[in-house]
Protein backbone atom coordinates (compact mmCIF):
# COMPACT_ATOMS: atom_id res chain seq x y z
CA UNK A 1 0.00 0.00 0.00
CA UNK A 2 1.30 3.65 -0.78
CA UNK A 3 2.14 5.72 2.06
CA UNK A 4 -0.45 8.47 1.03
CA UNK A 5 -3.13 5.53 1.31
CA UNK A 6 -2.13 4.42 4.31
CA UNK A 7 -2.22 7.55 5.70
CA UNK A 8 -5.70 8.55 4.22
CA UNK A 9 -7.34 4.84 5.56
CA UNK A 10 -5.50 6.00 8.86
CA UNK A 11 -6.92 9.67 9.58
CA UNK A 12 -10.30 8.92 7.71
CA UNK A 13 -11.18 6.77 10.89
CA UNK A 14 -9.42 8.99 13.97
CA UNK A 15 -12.42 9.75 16.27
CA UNK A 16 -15.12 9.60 12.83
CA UNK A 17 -15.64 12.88 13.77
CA UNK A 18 -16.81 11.75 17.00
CA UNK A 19 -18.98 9.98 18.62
CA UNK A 20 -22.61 8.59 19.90
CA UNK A 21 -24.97 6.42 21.53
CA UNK A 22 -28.30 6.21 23.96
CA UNK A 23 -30.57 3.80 25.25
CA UNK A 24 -34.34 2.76 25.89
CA UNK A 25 -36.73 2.17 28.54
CA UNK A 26 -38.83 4.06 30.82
CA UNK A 27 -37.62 5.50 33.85
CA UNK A 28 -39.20 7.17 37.11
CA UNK A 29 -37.69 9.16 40.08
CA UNK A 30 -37.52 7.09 43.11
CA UNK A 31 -37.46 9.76 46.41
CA UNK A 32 -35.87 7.05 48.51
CA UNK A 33 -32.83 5.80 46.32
CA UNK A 34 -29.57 5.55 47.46
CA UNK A 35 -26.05 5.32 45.88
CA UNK A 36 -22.72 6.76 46.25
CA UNK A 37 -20.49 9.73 44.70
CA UNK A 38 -16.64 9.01 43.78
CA UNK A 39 -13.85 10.79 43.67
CA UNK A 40 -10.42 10.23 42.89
CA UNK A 41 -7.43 10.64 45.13
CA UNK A 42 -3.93 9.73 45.26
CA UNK A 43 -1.83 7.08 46.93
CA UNK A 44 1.69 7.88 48.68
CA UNK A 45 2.64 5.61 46.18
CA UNK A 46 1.70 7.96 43.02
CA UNK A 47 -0.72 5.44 42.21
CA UNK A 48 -4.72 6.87 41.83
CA UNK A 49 -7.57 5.11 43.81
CA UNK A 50 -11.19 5.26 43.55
CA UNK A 51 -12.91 5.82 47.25
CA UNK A 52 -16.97 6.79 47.54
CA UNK A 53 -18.90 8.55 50.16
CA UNK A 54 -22.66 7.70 50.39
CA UNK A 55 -24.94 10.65 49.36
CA UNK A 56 -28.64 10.50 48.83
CA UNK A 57 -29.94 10.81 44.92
CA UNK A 58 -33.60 11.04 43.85
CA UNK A 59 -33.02 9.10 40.34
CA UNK A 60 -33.38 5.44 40.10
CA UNK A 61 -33.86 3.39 36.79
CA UNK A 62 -37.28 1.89 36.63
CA UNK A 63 -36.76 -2.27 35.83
CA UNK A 64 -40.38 -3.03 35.53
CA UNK A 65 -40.29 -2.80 31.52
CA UNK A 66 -37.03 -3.93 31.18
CA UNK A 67 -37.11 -7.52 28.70
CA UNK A 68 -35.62 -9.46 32.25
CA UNK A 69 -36.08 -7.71 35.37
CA UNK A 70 -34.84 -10.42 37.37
CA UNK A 71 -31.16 -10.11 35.14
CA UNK A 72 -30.97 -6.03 35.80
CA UNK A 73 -31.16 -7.11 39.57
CA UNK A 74 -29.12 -9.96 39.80
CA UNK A 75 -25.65 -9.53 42.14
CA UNK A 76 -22.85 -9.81 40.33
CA UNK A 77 -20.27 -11.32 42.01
CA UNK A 78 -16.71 -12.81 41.16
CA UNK A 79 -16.03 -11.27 37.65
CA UNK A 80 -17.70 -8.65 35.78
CA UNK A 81 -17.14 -8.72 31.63
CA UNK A 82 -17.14 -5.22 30.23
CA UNK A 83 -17.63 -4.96 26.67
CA UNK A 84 -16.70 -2.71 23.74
CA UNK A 85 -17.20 -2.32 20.12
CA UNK A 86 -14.55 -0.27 18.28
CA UNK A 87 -13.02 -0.44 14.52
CA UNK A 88 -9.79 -2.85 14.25
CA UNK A 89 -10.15 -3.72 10.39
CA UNK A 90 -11.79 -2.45 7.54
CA UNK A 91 -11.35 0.21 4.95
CA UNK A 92 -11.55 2.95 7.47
CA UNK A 93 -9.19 1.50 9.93
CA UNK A 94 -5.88 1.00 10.87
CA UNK A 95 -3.76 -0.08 13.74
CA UNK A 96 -2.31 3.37 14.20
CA UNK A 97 -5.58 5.05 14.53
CA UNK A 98 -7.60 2.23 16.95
CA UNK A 99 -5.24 -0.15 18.47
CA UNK A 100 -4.13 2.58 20.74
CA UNK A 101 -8.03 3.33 22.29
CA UNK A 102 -8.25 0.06 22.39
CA UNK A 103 -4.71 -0.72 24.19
CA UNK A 104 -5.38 2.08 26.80
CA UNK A 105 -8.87 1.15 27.41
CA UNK A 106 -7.62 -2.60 28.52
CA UNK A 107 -4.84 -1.32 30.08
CA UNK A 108 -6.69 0.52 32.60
CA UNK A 109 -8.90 -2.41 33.23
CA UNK A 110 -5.78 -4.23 33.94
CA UNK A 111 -4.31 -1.61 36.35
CA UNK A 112 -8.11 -1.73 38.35
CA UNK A 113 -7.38 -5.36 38.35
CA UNK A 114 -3.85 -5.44 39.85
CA UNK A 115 -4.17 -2.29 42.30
CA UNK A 116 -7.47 -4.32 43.64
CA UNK A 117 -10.21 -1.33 42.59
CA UNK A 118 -12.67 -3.29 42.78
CA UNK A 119 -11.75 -5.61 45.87
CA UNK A 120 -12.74 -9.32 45.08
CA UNK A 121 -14.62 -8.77 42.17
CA UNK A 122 -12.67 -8.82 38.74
CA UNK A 123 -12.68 -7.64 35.55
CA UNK A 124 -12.45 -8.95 32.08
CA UNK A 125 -12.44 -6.57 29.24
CA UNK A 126 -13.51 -7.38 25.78
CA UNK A 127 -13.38 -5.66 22.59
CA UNK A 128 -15.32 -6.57 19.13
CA UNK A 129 -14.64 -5.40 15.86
CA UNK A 130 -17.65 -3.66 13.85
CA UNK A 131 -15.13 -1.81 11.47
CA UNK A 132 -16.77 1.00 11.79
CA UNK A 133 -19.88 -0.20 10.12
CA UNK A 134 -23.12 0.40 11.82
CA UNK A 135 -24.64 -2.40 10.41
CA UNK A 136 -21.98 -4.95 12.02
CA UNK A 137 -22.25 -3.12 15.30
CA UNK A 138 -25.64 -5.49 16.11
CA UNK A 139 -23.90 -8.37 15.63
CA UNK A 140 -20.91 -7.35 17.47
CA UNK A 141 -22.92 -6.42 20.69
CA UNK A 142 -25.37 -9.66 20.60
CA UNK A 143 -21.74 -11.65 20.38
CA UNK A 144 -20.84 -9.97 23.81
CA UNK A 145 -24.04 -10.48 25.06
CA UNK A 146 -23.72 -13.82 24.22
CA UNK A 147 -20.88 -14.36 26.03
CA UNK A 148 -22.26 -12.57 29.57
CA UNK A 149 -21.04 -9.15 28.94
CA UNK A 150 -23.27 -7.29 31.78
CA UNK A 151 -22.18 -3.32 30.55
CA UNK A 152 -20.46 -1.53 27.87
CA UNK A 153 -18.50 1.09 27.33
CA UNK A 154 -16.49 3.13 24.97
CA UNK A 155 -18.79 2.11 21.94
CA UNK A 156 -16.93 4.33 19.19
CA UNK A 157 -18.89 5.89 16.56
CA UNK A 158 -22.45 7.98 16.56
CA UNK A 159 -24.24 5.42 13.81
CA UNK A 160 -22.56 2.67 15.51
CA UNK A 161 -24.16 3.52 19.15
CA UNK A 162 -27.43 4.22 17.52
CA UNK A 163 -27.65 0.69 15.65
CA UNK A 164 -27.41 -0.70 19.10
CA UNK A 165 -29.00 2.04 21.74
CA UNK A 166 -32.60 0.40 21.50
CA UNK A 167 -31.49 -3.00 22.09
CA UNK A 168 -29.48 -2.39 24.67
CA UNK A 169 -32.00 -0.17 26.57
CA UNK A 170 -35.07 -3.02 26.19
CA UNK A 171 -32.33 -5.32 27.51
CA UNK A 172 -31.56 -2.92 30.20
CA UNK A 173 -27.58 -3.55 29.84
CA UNK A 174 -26.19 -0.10 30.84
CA UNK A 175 -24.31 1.69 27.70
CA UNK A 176 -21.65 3.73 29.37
CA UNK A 177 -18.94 6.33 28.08
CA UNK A 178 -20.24 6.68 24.13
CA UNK A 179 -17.10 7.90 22.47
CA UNK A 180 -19.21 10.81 21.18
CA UNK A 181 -20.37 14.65 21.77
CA UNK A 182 -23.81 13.93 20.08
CA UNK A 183 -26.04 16.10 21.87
CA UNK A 184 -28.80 13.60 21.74
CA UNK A 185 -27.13 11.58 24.84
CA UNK A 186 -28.22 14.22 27.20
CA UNK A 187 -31.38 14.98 25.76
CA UNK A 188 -33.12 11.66 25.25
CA UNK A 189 -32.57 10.22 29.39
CA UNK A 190 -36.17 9.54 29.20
CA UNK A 191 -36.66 6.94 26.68
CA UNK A 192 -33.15 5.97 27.22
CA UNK A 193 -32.35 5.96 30.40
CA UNK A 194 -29.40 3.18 30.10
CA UNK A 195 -26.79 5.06 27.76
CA UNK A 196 -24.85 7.96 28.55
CA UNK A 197 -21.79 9.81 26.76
CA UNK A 198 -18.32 10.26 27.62
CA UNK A 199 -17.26 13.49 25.61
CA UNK A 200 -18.46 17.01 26.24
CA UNK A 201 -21.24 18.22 23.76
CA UNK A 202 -20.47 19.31 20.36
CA UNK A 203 -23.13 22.48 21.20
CA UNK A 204 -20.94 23.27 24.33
CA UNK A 205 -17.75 23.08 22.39
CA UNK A 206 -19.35 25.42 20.05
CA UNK A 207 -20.02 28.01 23.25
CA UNK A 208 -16.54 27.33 24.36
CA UNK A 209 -14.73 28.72 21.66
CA UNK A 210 -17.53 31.51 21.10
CA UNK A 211 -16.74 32.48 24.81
CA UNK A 212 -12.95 32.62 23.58
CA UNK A 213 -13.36 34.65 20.76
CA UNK A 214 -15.05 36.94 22.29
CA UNK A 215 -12.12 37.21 24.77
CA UNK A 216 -10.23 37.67 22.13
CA UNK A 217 -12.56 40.17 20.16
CA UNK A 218 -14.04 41.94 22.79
CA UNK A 219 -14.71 44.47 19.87
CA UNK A 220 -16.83 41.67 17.75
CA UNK A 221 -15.12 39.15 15.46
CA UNK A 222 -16.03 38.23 11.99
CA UNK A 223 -15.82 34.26 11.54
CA UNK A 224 -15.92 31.74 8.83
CA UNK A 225 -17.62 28.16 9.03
CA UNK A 226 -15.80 25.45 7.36
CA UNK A 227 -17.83 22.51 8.26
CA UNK A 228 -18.53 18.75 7.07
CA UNK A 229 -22.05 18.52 5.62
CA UNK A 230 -22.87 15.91 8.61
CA UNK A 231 -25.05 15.85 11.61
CA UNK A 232 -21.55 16.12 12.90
CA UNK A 233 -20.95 19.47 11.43
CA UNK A 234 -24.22 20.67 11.43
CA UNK A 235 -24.18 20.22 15.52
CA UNK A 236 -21.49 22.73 15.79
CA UNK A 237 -22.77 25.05 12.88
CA UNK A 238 -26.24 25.12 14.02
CA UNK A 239 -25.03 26.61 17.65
CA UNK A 240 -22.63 29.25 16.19
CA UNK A 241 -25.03 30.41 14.03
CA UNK A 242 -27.76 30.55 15.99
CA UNK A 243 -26.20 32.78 19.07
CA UNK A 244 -23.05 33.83 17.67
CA UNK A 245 -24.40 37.55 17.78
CA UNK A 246 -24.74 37.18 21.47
CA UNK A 247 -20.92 36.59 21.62
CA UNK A 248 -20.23 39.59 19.08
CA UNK A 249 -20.00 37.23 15.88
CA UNK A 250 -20.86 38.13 12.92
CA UNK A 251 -20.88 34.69 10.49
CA UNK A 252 -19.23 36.44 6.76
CA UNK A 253 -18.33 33.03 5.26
CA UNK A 254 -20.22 29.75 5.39
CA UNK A 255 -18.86 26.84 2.98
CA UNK A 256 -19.10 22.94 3.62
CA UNK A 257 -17.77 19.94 2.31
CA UNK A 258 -19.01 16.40 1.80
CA UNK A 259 -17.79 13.55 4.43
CA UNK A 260 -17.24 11.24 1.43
CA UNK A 261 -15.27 14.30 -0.65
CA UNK A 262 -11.16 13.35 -0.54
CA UNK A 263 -10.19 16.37 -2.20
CA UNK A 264 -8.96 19.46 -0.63
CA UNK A 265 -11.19 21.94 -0.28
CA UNK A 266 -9.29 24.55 -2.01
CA UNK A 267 -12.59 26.60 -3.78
CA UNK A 268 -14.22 26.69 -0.07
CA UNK A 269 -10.79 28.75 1.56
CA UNK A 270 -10.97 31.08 -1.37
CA UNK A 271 -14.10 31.76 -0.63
CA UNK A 272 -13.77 31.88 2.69
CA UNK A 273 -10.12 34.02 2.13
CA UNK A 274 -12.36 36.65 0.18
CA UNK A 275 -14.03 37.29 3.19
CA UNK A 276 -11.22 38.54 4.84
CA UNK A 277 -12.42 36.83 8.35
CA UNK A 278 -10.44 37.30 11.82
CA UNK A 279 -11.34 33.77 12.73
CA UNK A 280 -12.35 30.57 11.12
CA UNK A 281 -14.10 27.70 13.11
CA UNK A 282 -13.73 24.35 11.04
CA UNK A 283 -15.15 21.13 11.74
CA UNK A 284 -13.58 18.68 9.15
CA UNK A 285 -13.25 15.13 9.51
CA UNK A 286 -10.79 12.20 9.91
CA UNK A 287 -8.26 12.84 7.29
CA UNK A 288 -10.75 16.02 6.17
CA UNK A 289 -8.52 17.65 9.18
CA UNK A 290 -5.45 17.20 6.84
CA UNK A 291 -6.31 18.09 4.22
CA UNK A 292 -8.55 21.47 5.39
CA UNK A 293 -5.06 22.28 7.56
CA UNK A 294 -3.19 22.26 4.36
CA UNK A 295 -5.67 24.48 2.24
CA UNK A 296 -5.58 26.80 4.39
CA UNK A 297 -2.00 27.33 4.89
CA UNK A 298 -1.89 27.25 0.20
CA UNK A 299 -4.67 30.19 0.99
CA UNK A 300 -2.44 32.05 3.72
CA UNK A 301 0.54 31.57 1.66
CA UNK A 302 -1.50 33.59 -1.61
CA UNK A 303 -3.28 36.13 0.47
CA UNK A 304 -0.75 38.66 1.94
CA UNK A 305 -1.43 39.93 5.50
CA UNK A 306 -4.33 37.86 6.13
CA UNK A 307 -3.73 35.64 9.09
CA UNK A 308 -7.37 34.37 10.69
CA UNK A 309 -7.42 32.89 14.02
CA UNK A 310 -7.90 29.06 13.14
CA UNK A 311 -9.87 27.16 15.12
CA UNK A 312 -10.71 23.26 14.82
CA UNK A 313 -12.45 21.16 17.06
CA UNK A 314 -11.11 18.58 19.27
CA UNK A 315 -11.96 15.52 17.16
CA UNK A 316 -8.88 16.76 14.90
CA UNK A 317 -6.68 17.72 18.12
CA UNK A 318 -5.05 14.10 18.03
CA UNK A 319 -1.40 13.82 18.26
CA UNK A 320 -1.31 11.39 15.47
CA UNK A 321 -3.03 13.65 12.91
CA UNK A 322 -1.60 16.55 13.30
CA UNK A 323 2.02 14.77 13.37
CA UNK A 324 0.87 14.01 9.78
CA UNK A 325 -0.69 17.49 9.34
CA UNK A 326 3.16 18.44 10.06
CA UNK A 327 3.68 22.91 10.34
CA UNK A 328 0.09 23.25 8.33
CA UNK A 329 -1.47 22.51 11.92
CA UNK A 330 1.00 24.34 14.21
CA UNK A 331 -0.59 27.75 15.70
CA UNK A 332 -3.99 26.27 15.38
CA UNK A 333 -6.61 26.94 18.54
CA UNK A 334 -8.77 23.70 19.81
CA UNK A 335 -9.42 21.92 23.05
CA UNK A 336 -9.58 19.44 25.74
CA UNK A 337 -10.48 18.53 29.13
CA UNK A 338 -7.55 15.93 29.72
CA UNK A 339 -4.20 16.59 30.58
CA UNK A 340 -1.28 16.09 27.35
CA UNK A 341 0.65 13.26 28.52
CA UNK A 342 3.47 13.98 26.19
CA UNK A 343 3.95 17.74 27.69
CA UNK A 344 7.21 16.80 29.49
CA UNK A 345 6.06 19.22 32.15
CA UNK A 346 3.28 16.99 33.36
CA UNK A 347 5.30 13.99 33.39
CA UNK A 348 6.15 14.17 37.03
CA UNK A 349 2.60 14.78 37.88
CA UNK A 350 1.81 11.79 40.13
CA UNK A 351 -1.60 10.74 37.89
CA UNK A 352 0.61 11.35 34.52
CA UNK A 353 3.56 8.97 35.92
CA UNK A 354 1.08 6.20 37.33
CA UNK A 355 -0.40 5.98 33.56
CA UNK A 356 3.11 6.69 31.98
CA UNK A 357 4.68 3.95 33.92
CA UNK A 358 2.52 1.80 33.60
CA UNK A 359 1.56 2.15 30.00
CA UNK A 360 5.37 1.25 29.74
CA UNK A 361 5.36 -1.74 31.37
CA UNK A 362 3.05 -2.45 29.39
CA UNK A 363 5.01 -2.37 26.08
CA UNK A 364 2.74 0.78 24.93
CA UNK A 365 5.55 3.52 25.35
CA UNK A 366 5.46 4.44 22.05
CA UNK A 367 0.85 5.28 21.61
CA UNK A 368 0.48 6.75 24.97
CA UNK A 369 -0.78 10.30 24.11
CA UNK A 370 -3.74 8.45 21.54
CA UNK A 371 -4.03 5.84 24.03
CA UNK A 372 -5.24 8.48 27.00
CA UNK A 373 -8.86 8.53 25.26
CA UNK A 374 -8.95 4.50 26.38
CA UNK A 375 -7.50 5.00 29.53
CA UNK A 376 -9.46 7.71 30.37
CA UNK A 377 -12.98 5.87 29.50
CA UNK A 378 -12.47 2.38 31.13
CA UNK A 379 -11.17 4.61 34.14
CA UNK A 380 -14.76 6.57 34.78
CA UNK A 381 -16.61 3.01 33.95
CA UNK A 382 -14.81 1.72 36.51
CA UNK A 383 -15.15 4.19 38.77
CA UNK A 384 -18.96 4.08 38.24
CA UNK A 385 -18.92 0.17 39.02
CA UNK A 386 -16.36 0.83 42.20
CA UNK A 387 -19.88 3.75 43.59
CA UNK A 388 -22.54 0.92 42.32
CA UNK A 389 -20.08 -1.59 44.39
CA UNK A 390 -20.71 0.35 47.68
CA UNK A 391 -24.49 0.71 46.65
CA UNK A 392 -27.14 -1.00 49.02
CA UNK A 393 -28.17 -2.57 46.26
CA UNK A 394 -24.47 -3.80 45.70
CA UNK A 395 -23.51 -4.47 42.16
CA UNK A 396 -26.32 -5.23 39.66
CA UNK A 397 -27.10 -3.79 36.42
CA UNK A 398 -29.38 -1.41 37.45
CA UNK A 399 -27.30 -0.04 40.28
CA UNK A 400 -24.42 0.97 37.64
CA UNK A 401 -26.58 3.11 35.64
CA UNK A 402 -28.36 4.57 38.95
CA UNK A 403 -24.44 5.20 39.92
CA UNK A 404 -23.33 6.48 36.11
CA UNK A 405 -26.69 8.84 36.48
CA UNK A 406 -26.04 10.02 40.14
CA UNK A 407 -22.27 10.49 39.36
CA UNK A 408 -19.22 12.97 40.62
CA UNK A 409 -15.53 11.94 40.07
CA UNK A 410 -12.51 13.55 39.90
CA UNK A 411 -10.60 12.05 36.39
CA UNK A 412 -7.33 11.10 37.04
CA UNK A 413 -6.36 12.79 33.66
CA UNK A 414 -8.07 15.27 34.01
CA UNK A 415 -7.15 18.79 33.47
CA UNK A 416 -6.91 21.06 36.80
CA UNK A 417 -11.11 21.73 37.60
CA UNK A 418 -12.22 19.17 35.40
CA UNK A 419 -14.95 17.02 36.82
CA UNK A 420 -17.00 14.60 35.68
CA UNK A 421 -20.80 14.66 37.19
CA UNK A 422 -24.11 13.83 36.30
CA UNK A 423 -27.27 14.36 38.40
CA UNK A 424 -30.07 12.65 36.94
CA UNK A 425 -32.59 14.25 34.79
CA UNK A 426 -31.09 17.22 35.63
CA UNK A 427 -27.59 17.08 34.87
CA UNK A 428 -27.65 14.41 31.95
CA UNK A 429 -24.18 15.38 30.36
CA UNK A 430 -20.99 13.86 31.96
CA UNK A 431 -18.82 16.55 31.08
CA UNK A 432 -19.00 19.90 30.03
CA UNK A 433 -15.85 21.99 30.71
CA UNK A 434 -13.02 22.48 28.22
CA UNK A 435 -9.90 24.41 28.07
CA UNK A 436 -8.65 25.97 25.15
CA UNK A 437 -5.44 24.95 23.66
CA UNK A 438 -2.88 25.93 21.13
CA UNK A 439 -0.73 23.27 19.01
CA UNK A 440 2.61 23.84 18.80
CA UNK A 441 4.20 22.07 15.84
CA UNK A 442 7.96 22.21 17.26
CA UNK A 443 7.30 20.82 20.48
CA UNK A 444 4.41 18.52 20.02
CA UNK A 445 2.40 20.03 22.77
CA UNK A 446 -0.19 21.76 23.78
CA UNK A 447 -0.10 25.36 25.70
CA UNK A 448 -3.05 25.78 27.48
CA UNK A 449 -4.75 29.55 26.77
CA UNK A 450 -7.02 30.66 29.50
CA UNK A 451 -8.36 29.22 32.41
CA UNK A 452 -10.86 26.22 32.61
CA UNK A 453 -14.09 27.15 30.79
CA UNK A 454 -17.07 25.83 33.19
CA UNK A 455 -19.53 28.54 32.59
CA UNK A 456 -21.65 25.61 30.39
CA UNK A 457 -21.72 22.88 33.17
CA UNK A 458 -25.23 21.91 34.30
CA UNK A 459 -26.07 23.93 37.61
């Protein structure tokens, strides 16, 4: 295979632009539930532990229509089998762009399972191949059920999760951690009660940077959208458009491009250069990042003095595409709520060495900055089965998802504020604070611009 193919099959399946998922089944509030709130603190060792304090809740699942009542109460005891469904083969795969989830999301498991997280009960990870292909994700998930997987997480892909959601939610088998902003995770509890998302919504991303150009324009900014013609893209767009006035915006360019179009997207940046904006906001895709990245800087290089803020969102921010990106990413504004591993002044923080080190030991030196995503996931699933542990109820089924929607944990990785909370019906997105961040193409790293933006968390 030629490089450039390689490398096209590689970035074409990064993230997919991110990610989705939900569930189904009635719920009710329950005034006398109980469960437990985690948070994460540190060992004199350096290495992170997971301890809960009781606190009362007022949401609990409702079993009554679930397809087996008696299975969403059982105890489990002795080992619990976590699954997850995530692209290892197919035309819009690669090692290089999955392995490493994949390899950090079992490496955590691992780690709960040697530093005794979960006391007597242990853990067996599994991962199935859909390729990215919604219509093998069914299959996928019934061959985990089949084989006594009792809750998922880290499901990658938004058509993926929804092939599965309604199954999952009549079987009442909890759906944690969706790899995906797709607002529809928070906004659908009610009819699917048993799914929730990992990543912060694509509509609060959209405030985030809003809220930092405006910091940055406190005088009003004109902006260009460069967007894939997607539900994907259209999240973000929809938002910016929509209240960008109330941040001083004023939208002068709008041009898309088609998730299945390869070629660079030349005609859309001179239209977009002929606009003259301070700021573009693009939301390409997989190797659509690249190739946008490299547009622009052909545009740049043709327009004299015009130099727009550039902003992308975080579903391009990965290491390994803008290593391929090479200087046509460096400068570029994005974000993130975990910490950059490979910033060698976090190495020594005690979180960042526990994963480093052990990531090592591991053999997986050489992915660890791709392999955080995993890592970070299986950590917060496990932290919700360590608080449904410690339940009354103990661990069942139904007492994870009561935990994952009655939630508050510190992430090991991440960034200084971040938490990661949900509160029922009334707090239904597990994160929602970001930090902006600028690439830096020399160093490989991220600087951090501005504080913490939690003005969009759920009060």
């Amino acid at each position: 295979m030629k490089t450039g193919q390689k490398s096209t099959r590689l970035l074409a399946a990064i993230f997919c632009g991110s990610l989705v998922v939900a569930a189904c089944s009635d719920d009710k509030k329950s005034s006398d539930a109980t469960t437990t709130s985690a948070a994460s603190t540190e060992s004199t060792t350096g290495e992170t532990t997971v301890e809960t304090t009781p606190a009362a809740t007022t949401w609990a699942v409702d079993t009554a229509n679930c397809v087996d009542a008696d299975a969403a109460n059982a105890k489990i005891e002795g080992t619990i089998k976590i699954g997850a469904v995530m692209p290892l083969t197919g035309d819009t795969s690669a090692d290089e762009a999955f392995s490493p989830v994949v390899a950090g999301w079992k490496a955590y498991m691992d780690y709960a399972n040697e530093t005794g997280i979960l006391g007597d009960v242990k853990i067996e990870g599994m991962v199935e191949d859909d390729q990215y292909n919604k219509d093998l994700t069914p299959g996928a998930v019934s061959k985990l059920i089949d084989e006594g997987v009792s809750v998922f997480s880290g499901i990658l892909g938004s058509p993926n999760n929804l092939a599965v959601r309604d199954t999952l939610n009549e079987s009442c088998i909890p759906q944690l951690g969706n790899l995906t902003g797709l607002p529809a995770w928070g906004t659908d509890v009610a009819d699917y009660p048993w799914t929730t998302g990992q990543l912060v919504p694509y509509t609060v991303e959209s405030r985030v940077y809003m809220q930092f150009l405006k910091q940055q324009f406190p005088n009003g900014a004109k902006v260009a959208l460069f967007y894939v013609n997607s539900e994907f893209g259209q999240s973000y767009a929809d938002v910016i458009k929509a209240e960008g006035a109330d941040y001083g915006i004023e939208i002068v360019a709008e041009e898309t491009i088609e998730p299945t179009d390869t070629a660079p997207p030349a005609g859309q940046l001179t239209s977009i250069a002929d606009a003259k904006p301070d700021a573009i906001v693009a939301v390409p895709l997989g190797a659509g990042c690249i190739t946008y990245l490299a547009a622009l800087a052909d545009k740049k290089a043709q327009t004299a003095g015009w130099e727009p803020m550039n902003i992308v969102t975080n579903t391009c921010a990965s290491a390994l595409i803008l290593a391929v990106a090479g200087p046509n990413g460096s400068g570029l504004y994005t974000s993130n709520n975990l910490i950059d591993v490979a910033d060698p002044a976090n190495a020594a923080m005690p979180n960042v060495k526990t994963y480093l080190d052990f990531m090592t030991k591991a053999g997986h030196a050489d992915i660890v900055t791709t392999a955080t995503a995993g890592w970070s996931t299986a950590e917060t699933t496990v932290a919700i089965l360590k608080q449904a542990m410690d339940s009354p109820e103990g661990l069942t089924r139904a007492s994870i998802i009561n935990a994952a929607r009655n939630f508050n944990y510190t992430p090991s990785m991440g960034r200084p504020g971040v938490v990661f909370k949900m509160n029922g019906e009334a707090d239904t997105f597990m994160a929602e604070s970001l930090q902006v961040l600028q690439w830096n193409f020399d160093t490989k790293t991220f600087a951090a611009k501005g504080d913490l933006i939690t003005d969009f968390e759920t009060k």
